[in-house]
N, C-alpha and C. Protein backbone atom coordinates (compact mmCIF):
# COMPACT_ATOMS: atom_id res chain seq x y z
N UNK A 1 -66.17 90.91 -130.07
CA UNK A 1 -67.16 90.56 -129.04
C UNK A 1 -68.16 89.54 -129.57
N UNK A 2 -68.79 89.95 -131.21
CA UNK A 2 -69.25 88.85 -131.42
C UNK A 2 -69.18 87.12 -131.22
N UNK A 3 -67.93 87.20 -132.27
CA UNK A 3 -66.86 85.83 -132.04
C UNK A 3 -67.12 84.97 -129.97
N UNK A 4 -66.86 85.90 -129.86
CA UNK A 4 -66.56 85.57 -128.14
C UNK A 4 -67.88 85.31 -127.71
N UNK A 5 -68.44 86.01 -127.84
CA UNK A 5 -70.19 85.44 -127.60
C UNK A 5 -70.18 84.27 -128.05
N UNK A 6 -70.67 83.90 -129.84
CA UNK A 6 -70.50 82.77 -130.13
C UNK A 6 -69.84 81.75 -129.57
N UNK A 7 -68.80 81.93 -129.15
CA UNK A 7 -67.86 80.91 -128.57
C UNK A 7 -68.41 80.63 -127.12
N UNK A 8 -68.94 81.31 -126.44
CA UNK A 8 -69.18 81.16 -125.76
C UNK A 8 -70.67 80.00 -125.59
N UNK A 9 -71.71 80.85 -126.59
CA UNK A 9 -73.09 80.14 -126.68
C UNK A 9 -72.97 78.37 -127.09
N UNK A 10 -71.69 77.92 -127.86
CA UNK A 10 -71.43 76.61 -128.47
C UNK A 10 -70.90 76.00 -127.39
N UNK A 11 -70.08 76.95 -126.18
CA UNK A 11 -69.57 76.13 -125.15
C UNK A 11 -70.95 75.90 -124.01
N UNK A 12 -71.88 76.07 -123.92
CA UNK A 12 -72.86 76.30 -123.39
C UNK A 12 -73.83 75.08 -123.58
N UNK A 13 -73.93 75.29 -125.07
CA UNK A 13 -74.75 74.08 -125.64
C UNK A 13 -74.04 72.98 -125.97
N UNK A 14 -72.20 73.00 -125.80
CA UNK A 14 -71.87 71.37 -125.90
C UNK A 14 -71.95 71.10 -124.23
N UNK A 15 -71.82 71.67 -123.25
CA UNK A 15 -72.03 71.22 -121.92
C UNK A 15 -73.43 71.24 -121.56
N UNK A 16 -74.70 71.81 -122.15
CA UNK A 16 -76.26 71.34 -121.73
C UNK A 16 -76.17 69.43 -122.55
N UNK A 17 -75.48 69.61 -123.74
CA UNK A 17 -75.49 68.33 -124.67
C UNK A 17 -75.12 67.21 -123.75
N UNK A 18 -73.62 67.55 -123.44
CA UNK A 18 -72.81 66.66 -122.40
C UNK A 18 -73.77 65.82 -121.18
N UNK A 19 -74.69 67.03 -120.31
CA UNK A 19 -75.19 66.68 -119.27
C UNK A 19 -76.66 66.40 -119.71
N UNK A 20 -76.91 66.67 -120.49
CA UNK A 20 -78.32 65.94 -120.98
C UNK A 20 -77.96 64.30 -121.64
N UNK A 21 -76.76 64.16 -121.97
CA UNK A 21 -76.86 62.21 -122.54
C UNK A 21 -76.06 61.79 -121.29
N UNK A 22 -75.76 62.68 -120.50
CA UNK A 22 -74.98 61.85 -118.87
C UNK A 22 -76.58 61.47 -117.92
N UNK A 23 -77.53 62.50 -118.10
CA UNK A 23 -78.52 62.04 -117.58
C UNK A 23 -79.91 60.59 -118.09
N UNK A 24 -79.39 61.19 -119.70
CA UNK A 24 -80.13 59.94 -120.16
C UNK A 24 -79.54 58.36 -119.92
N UNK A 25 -77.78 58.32 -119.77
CA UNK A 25 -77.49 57.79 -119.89
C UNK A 25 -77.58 56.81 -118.21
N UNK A 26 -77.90 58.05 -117.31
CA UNK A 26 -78.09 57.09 -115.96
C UNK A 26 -79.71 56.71 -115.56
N UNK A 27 -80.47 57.14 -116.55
CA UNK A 27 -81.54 56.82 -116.25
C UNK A 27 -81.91 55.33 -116.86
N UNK A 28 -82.52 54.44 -115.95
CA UNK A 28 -82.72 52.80 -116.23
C UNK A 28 -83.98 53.09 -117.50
N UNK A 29 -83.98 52.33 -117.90
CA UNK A 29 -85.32 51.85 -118.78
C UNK A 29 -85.53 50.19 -118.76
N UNK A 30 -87.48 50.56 -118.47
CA UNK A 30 -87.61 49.17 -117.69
C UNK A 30 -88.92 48.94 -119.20
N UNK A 31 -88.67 49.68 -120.42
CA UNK A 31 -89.77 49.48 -121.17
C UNK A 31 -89.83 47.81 -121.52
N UNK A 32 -88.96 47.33 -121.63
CA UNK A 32 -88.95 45.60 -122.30
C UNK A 32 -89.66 44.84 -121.26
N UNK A 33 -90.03 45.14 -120.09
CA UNK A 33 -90.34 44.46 -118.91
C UNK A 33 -91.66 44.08 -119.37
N UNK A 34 -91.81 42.55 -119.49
CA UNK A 34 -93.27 42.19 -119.38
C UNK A 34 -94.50 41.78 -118.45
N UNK A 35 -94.23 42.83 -117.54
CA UNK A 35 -95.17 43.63 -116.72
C UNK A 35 -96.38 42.79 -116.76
N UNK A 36 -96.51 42.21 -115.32
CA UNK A 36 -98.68 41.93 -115.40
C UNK A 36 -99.05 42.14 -113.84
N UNK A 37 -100.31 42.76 -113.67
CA UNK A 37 -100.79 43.07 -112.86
C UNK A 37 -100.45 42.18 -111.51
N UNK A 38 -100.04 42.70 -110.26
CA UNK A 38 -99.87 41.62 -108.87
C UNK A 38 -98.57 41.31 -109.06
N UNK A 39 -97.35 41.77 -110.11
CA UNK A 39 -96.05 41.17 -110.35
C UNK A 39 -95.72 41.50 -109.11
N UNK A 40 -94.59 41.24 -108.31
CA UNK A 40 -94.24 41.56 -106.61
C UNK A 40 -92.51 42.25 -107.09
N UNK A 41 -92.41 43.14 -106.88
CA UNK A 41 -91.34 44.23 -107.19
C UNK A 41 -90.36 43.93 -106.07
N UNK A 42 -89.16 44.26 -106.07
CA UNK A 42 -88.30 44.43 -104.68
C UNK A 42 -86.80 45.13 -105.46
N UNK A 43 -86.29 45.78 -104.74
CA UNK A 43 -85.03 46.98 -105.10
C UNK A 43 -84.07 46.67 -103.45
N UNK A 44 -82.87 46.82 -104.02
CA UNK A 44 -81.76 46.81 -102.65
C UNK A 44 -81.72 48.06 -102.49
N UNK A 45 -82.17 48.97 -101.83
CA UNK A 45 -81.73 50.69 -101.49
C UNK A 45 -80.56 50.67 -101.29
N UNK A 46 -80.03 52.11 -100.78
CA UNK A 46 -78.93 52.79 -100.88
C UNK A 46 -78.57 53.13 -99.29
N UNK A 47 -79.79 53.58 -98.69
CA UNK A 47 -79.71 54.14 -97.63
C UNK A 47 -79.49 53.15 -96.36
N UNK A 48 -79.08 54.32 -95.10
CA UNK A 48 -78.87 53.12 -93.94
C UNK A 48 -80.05 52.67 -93.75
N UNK A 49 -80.98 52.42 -93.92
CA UNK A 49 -82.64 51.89 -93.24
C UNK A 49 -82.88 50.74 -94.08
N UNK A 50 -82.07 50.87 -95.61
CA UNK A 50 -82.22 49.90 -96.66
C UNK A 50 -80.55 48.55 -96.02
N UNK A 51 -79.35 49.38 -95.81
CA UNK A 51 -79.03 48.21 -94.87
C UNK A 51 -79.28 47.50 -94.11
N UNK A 52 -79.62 48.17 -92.95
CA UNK A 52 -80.62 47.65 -91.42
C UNK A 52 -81.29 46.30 -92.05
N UNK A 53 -81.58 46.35 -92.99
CA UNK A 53 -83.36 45.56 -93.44
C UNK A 53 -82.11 44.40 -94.12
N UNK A 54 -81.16 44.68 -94.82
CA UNK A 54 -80.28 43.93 -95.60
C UNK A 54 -79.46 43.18 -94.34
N UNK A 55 -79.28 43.67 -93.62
CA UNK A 55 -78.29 42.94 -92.30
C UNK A 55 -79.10 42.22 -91.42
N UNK A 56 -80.69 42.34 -91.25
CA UNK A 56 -81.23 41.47 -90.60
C UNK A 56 -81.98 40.16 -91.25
N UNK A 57 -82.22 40.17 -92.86
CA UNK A 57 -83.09 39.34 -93.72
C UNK A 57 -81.80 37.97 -93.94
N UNK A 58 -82.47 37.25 -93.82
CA UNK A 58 -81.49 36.00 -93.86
C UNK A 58 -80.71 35.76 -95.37
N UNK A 59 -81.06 36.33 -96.26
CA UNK A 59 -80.50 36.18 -97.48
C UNK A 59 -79.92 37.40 -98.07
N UNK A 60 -80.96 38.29 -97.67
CA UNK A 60 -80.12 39.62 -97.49
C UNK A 60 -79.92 40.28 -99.52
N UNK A 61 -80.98 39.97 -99.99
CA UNK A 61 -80.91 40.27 -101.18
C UNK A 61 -81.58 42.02 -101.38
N UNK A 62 -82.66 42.15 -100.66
CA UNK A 62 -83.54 43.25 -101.37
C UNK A 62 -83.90 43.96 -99.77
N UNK A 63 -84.15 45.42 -100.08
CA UNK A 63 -84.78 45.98 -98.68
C UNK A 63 -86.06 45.91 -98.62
N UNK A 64 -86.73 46.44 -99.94
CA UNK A 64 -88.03 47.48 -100.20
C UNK A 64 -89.03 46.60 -101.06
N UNK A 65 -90.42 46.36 -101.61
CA UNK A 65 -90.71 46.25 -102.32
C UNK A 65 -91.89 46.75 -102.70
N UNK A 66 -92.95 46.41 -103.92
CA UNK A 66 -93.96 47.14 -104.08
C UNK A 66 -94.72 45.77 -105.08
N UNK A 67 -95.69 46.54 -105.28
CA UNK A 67 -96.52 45.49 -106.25
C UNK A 67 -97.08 46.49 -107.66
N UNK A 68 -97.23 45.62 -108.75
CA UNK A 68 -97.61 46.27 -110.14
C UNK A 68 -98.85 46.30 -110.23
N UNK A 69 -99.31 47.76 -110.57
CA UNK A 69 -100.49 47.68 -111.49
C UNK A 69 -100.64 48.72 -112.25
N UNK A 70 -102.10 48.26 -113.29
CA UNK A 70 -102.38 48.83 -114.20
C UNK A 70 -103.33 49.79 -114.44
N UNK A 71 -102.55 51.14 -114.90
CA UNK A 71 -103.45 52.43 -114.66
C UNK A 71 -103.25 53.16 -116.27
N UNK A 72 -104.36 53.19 -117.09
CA UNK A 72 -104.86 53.64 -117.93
C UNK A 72 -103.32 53.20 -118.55
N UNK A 73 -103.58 51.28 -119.48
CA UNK A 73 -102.68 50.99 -120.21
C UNK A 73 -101.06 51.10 -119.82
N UNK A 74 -101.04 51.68 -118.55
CA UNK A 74 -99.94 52.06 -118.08
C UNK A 74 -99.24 51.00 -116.87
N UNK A 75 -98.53 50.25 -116.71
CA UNK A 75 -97.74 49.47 -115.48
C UNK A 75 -97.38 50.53 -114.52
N UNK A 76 -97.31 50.65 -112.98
CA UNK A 76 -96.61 51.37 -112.47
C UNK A 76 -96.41 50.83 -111.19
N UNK A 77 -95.66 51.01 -110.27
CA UNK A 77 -95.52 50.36 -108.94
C UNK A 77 -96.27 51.38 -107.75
N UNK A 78 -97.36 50.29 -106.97
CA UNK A 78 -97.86 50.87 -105.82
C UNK A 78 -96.58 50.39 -104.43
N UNK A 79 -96.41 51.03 -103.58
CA UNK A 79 -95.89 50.62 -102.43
C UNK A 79 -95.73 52.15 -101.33
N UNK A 80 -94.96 51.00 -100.53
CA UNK A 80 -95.06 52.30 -98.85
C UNK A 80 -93.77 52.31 -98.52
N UNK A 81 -93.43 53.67 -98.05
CA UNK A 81 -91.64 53.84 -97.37
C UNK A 81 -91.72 54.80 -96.59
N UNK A 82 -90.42 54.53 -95.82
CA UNK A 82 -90.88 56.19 -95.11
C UNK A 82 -89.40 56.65 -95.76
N UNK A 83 -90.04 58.15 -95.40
CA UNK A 83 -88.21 58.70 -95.59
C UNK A 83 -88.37 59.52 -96.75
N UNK A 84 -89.66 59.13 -97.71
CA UNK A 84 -89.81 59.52 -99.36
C UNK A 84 -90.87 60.56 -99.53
N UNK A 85 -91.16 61.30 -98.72
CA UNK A 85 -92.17 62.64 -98.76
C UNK A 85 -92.45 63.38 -99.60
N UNK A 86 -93.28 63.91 -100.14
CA UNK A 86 -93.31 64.82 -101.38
C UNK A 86 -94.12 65.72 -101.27
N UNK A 87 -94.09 66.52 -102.26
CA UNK A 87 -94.93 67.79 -102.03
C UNK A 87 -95.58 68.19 -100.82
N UNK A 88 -95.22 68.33 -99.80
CA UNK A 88 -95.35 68.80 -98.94
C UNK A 88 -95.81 68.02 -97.90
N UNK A 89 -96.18 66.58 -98.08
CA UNK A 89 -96.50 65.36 -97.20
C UNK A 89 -95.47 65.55 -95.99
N UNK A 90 -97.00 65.29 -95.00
CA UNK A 90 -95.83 65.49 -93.39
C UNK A 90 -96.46 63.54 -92.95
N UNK A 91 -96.78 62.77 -93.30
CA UNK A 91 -96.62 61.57 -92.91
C UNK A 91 -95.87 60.92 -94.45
N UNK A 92 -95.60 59.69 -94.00
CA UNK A 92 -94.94 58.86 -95.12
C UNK A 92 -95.69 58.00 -95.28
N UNK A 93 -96.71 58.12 -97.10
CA UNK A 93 -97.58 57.66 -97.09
C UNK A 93 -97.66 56.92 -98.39
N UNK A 94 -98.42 55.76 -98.48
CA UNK A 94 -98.69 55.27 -99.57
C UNK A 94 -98.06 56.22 -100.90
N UNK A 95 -97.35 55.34 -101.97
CA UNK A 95 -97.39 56.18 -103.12
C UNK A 95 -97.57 55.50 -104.51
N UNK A 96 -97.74 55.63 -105.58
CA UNK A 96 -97.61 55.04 -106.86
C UNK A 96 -96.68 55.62 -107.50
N UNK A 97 -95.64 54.89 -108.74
CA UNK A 97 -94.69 55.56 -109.00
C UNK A 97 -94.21 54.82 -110.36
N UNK A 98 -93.91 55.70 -111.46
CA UNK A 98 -93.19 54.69 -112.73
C UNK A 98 -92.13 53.79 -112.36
N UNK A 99 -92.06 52.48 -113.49
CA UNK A 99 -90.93 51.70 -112.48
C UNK A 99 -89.34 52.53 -112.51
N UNK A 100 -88.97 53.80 -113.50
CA UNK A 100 -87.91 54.56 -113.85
C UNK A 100 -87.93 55.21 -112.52
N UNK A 101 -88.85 55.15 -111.63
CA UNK A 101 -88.84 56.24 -110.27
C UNK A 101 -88.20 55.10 -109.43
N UNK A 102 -88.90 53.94 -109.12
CA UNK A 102 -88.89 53.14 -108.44
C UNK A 102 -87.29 52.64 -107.91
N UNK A 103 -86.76 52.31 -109.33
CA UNK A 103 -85.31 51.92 -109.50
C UNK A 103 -84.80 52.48 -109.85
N UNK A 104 -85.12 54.33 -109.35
CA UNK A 104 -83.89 55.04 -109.92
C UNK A 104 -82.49 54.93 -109.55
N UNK A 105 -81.62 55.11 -109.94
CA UNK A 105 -79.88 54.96 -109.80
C UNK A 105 -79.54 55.60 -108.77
N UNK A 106 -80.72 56.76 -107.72
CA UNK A 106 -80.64 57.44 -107.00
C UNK A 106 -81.15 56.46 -105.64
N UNK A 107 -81.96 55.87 -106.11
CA UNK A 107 -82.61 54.56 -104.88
C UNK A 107 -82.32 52.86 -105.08
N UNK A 108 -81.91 52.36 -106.15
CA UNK A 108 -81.92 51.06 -106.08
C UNK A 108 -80.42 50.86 -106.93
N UNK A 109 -80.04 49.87 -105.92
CA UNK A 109 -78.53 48.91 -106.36
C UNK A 109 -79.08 47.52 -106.97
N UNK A 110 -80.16 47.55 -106.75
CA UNK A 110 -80.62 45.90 -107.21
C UNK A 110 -82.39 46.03 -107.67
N UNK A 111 -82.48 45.21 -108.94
CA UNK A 111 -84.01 44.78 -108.36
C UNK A 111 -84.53 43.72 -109.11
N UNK A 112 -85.79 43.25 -108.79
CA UNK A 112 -86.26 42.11 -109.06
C UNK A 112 -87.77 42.20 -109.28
N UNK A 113 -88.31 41.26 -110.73
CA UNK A 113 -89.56 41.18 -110.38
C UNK A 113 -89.97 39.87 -109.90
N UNK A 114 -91.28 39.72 -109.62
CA UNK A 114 -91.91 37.84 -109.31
C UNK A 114 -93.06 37.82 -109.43
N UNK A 115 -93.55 36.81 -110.24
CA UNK A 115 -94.26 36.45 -110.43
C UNK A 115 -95.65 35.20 -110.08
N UNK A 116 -96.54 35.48 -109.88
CA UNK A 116 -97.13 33.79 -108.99
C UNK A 116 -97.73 33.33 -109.77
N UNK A 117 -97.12 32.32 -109.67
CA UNK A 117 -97.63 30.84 -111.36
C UNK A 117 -99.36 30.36 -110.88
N UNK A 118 -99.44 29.72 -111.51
CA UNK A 118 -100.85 28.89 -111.42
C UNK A 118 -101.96 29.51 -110.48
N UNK A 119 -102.53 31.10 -110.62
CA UNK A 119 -103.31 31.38 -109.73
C UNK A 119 -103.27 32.71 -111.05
N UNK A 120 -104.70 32.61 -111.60
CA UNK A 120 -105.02 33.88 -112.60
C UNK A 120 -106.00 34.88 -111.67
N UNK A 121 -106.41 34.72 -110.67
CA UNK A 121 -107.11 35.84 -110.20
C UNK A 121 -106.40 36.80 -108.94
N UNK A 122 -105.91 35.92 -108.20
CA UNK A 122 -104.88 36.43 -106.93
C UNK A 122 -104.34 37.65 -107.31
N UNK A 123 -103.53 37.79 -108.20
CA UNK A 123 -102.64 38.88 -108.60
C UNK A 123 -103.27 40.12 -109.34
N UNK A 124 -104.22 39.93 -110.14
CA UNK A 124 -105.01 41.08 -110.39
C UNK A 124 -106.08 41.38 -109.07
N UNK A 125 -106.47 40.61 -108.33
CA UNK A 125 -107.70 41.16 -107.30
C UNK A 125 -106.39 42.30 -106.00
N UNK A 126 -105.17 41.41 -106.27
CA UNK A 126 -104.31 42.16 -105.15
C UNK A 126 -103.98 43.53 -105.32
N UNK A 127 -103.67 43.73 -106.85
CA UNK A 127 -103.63 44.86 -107.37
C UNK A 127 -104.49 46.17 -106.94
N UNK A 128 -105.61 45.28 -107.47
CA UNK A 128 -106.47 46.22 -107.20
C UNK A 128 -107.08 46.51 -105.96
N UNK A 129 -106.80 45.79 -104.39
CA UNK A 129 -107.13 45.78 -103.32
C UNK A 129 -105.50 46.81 -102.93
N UNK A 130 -104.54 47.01 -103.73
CA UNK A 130 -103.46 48.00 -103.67
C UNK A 130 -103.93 49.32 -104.25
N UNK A 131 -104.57 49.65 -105.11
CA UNK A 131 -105.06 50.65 -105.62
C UNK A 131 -105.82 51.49 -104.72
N UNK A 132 -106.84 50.01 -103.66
CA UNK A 132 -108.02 50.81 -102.91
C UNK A 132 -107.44 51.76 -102.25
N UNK A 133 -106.05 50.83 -101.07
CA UNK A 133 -105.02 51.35 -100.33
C UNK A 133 -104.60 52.84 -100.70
N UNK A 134 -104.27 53.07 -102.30
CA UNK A 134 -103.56 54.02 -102.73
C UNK A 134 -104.71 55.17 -102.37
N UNK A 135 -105.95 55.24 -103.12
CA UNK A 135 -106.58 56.06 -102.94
C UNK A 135 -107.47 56.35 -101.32
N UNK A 136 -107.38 55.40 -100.61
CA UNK A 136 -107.54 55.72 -99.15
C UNK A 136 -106.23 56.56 -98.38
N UNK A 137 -105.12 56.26 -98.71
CA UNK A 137 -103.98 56.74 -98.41
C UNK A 137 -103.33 56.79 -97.08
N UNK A 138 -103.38 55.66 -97.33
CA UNK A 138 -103.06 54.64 -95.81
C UNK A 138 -101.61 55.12 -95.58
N UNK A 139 -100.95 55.32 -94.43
CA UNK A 139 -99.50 55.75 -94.02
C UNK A 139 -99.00 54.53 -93.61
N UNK A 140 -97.08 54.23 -93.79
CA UNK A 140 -96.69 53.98 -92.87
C UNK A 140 -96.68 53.63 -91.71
N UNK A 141 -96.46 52.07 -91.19
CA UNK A 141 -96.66 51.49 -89.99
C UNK A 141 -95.31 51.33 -89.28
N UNK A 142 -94.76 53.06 -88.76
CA UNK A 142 -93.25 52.48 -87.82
C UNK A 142 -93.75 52.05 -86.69
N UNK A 143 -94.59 51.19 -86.21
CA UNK A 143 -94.25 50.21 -84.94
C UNK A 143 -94.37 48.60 -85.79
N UNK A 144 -94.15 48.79 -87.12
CA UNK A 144 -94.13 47.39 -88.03
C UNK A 144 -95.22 45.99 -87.01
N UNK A 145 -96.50 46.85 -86.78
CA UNK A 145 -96.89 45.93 -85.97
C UNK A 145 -97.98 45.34 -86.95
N UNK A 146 -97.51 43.41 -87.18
CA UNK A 146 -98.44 42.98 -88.35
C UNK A 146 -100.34 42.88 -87.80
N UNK A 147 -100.86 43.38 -86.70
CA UNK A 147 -101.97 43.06 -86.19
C UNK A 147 -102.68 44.11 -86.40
N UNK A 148 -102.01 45.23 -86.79
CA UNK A 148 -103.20 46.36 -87.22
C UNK A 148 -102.72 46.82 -88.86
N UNK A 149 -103.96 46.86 -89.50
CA UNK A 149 -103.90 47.04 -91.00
C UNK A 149 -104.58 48.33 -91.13
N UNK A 150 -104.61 49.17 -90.25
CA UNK A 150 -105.13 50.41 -91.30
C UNK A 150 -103.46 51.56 -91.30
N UNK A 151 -102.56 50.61 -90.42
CA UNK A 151 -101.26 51.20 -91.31
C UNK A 151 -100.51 50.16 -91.71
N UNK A 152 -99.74 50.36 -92.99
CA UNK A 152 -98.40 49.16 -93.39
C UNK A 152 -97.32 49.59 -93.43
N UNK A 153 -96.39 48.48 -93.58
CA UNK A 153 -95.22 48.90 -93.98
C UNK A 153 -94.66 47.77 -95.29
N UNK A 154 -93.96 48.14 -95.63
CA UNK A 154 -93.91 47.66 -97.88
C UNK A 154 -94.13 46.38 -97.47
N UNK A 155 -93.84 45.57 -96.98
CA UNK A 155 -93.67 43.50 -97.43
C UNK A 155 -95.17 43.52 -97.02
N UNK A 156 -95.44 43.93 -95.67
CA UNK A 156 -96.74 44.05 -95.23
C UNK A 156 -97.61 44.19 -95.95
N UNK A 157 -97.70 45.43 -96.75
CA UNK A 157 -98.75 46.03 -97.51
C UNK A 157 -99.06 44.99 -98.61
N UNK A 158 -97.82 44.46 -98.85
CA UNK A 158 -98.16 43.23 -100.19
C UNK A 158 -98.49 41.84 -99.34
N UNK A 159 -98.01 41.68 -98.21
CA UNK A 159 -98.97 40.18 -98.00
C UNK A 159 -100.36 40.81 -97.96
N UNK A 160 -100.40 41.76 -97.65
CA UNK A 160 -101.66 42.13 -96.68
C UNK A 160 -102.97 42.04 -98.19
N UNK A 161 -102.43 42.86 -99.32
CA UNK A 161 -103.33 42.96 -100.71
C UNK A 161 -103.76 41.66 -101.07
N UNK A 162 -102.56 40.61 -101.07
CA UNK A 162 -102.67 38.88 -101.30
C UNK A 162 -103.62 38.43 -100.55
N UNK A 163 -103.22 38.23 -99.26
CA UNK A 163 -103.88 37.95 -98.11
C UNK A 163 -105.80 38.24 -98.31
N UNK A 164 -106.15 39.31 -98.61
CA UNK A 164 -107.32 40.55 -99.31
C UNK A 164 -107.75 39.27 -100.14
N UNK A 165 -106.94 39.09 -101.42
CA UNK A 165 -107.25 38.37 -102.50
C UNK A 165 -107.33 36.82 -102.02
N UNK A 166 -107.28 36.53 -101.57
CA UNK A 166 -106.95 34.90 -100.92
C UNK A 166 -105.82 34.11 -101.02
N UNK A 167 -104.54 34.88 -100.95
CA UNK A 167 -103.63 33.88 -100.76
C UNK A 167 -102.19 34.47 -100.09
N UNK A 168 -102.12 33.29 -99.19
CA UNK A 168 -101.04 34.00 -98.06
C UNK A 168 -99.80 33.51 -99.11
N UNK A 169 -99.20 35.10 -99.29
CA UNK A 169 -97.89 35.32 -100.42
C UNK A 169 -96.30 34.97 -99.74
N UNK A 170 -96.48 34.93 -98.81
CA UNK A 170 -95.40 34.72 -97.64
C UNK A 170 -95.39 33.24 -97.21
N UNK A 171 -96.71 32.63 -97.38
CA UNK A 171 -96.67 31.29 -97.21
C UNK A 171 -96.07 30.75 -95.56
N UNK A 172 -96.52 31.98 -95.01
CA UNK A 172 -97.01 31.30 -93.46
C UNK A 172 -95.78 31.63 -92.59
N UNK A 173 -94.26 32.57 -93.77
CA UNK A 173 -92.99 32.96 -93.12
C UNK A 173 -93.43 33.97 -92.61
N UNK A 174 -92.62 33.90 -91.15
CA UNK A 174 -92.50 35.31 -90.28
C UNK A 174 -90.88 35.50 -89.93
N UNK A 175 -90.26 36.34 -89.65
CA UNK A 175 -88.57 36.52 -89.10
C UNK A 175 -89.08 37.30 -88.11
N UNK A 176 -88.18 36.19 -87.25
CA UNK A 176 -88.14 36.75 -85.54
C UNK A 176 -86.71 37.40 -85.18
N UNK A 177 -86.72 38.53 -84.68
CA UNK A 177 -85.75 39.14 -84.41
C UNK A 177 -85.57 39.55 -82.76
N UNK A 178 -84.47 38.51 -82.64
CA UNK A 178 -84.56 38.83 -81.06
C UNK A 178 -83.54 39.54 -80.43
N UNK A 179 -83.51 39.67 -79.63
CA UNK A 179 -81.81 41.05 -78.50
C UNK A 179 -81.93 41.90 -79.51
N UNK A 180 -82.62 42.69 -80.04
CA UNK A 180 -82.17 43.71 -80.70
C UNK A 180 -82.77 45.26 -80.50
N UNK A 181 -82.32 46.42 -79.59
CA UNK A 181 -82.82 47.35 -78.89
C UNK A 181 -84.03 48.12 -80.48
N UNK A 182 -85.05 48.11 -79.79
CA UNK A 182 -85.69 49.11 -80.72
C UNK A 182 -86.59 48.06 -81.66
N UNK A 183 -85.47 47.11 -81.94
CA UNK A 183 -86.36 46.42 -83.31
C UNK A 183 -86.44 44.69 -82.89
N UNK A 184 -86.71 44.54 -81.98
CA UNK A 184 -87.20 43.05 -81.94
C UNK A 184 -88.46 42.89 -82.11
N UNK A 185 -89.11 41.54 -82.48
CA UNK A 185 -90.48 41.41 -82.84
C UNK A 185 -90.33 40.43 -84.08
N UNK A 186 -91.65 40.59 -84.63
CA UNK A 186 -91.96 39.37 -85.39
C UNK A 186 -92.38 39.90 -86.81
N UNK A 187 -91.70 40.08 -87.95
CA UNK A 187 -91.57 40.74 -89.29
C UNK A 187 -91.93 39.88 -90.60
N UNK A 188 -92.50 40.45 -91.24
CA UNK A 188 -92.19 39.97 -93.11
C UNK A 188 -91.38 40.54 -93.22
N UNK A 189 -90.10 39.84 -93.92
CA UNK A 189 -89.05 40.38 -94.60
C UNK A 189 -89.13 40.23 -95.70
N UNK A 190 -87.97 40.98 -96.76
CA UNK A 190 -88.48 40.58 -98.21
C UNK A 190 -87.95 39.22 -98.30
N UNK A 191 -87.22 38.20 -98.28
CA UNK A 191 -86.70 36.98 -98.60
C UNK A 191 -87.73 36.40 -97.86
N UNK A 192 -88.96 36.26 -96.95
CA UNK A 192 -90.09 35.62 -96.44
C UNK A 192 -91.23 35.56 -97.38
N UNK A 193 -90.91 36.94 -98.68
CA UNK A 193 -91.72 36.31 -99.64
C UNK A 193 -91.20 35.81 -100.78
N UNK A 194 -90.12 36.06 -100.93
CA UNK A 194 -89.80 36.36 -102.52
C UNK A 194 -88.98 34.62 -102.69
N UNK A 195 -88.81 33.94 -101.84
CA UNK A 195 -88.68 32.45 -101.53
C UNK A 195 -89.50 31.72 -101.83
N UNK A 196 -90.99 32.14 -101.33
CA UNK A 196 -92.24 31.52 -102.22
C UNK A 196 -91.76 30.78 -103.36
N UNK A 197 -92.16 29.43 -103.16
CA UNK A 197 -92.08 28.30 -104.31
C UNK A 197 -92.81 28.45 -105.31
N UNK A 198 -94.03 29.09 -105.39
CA UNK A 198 -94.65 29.32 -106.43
C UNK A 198 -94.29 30.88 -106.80
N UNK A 199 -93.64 31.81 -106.71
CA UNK A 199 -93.38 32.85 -107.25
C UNK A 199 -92.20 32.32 -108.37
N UNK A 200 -92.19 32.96 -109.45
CA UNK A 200 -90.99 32.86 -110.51
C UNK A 200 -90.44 33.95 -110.56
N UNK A 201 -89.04 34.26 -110.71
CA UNK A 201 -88.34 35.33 -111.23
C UNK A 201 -88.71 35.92 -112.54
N UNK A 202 -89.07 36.74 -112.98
CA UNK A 202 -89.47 37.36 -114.51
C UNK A 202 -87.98 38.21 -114.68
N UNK A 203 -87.71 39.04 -113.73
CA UNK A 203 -86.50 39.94 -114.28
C UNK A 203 -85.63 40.59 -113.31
N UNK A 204 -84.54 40.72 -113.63
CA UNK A 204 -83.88 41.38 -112.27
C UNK A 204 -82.55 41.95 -112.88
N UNK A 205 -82.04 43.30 -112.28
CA UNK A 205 -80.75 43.96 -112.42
C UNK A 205 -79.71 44.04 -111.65
């Protein structure tokens, strides 16, 4: 019986072993990322709501995005989704999140950072006009209507921080979506910003 125990406890701990480096092994690491405050984030989701957004954007690269900042030495991504509730949240609301959450293997097929060249204050004042957001805890805007700001929705929320800071990040793009039951109207998409001539690519998976 001993023996058999033993045998048993080693089969135990080579399958916790197994599934502990299968988990390390799907988890991204974004430590090399050289991260600066106002960087503009974007991920291709998984889900149908992350298609929808992929089948209507003219380039059709990214669904979602968020913006970077800096919290005690720490990078992390602020942004808005619905669908992503937690602890007991009954609206879908503002959240902050490590970028290992952000692009987990569970939510993102793609992602990208960007950067805006020749403007040193824009991107830190946006940040932090994202932070205010965070701690007011602004919800989700499903009527994606760009004329009222005390709700957003993700591209929104980041022109809207820019916009705050003085500079239109979208550069004056809107996507018009017309015949389409439910969702016609007049949108930021993510390729309305991330086209920006002055944004640079820093990194992408």
């Amino acid at each position: 019986m001993k023996d058999i125990s033993v045998h048993i406890l080693i089969v135990l701990n080579m399958i916790t072993g197994m599934v502990a480096c299968s988990s390390k092994a799907e988890r991204r690491n974004f430590a090399g990322i050289p991260f600066a405050e106002g960087d503009i984030v974007f991920r291709k989701g998984m889900g149908m709501k992350s298609q929808a957004v992929i089948r209507v954007d003219s380039l059709g690269l990214f669904s979602h995005s968020g913006i970077v900042v800096r919290v005690d030495s720490c990078f992390k991504i602020v942004h808005i989704t619905p669908d992503e509730r937690q602890n007991g949240e009954t609206e879908d609301i503002i959240k902050m999140e490590l970028p290992e959450t952000f692009w987990g293997t569970d939510k993102a097929q793609r992602g990208a950072v960007y950067r805006l060249t020749d403007n040193d204050s824009a991107p830190h004042t946006a940040a932090h006009h994202a932070l205010r957001l965070l701690h007011k805890g602004i919800v989700f805007d499903h009527d994606y209507d760009l004329t009222d700001s005390t709700k957003l929705y993700c591209t929104e929320l980041i022109w809207y921080v820019y916009w705050l800071a003085g500079t239109d990040i979208s550069s004056g793009k809107r996507s018009l979506l017309k015949n389409m039951p439910m969702s016609s109207g007049t949108y930021i998409l993510p390729s309305d910003i991330y086209t920006n001539s002055e944004l640079n690519l820093i990194f992408h998976f």
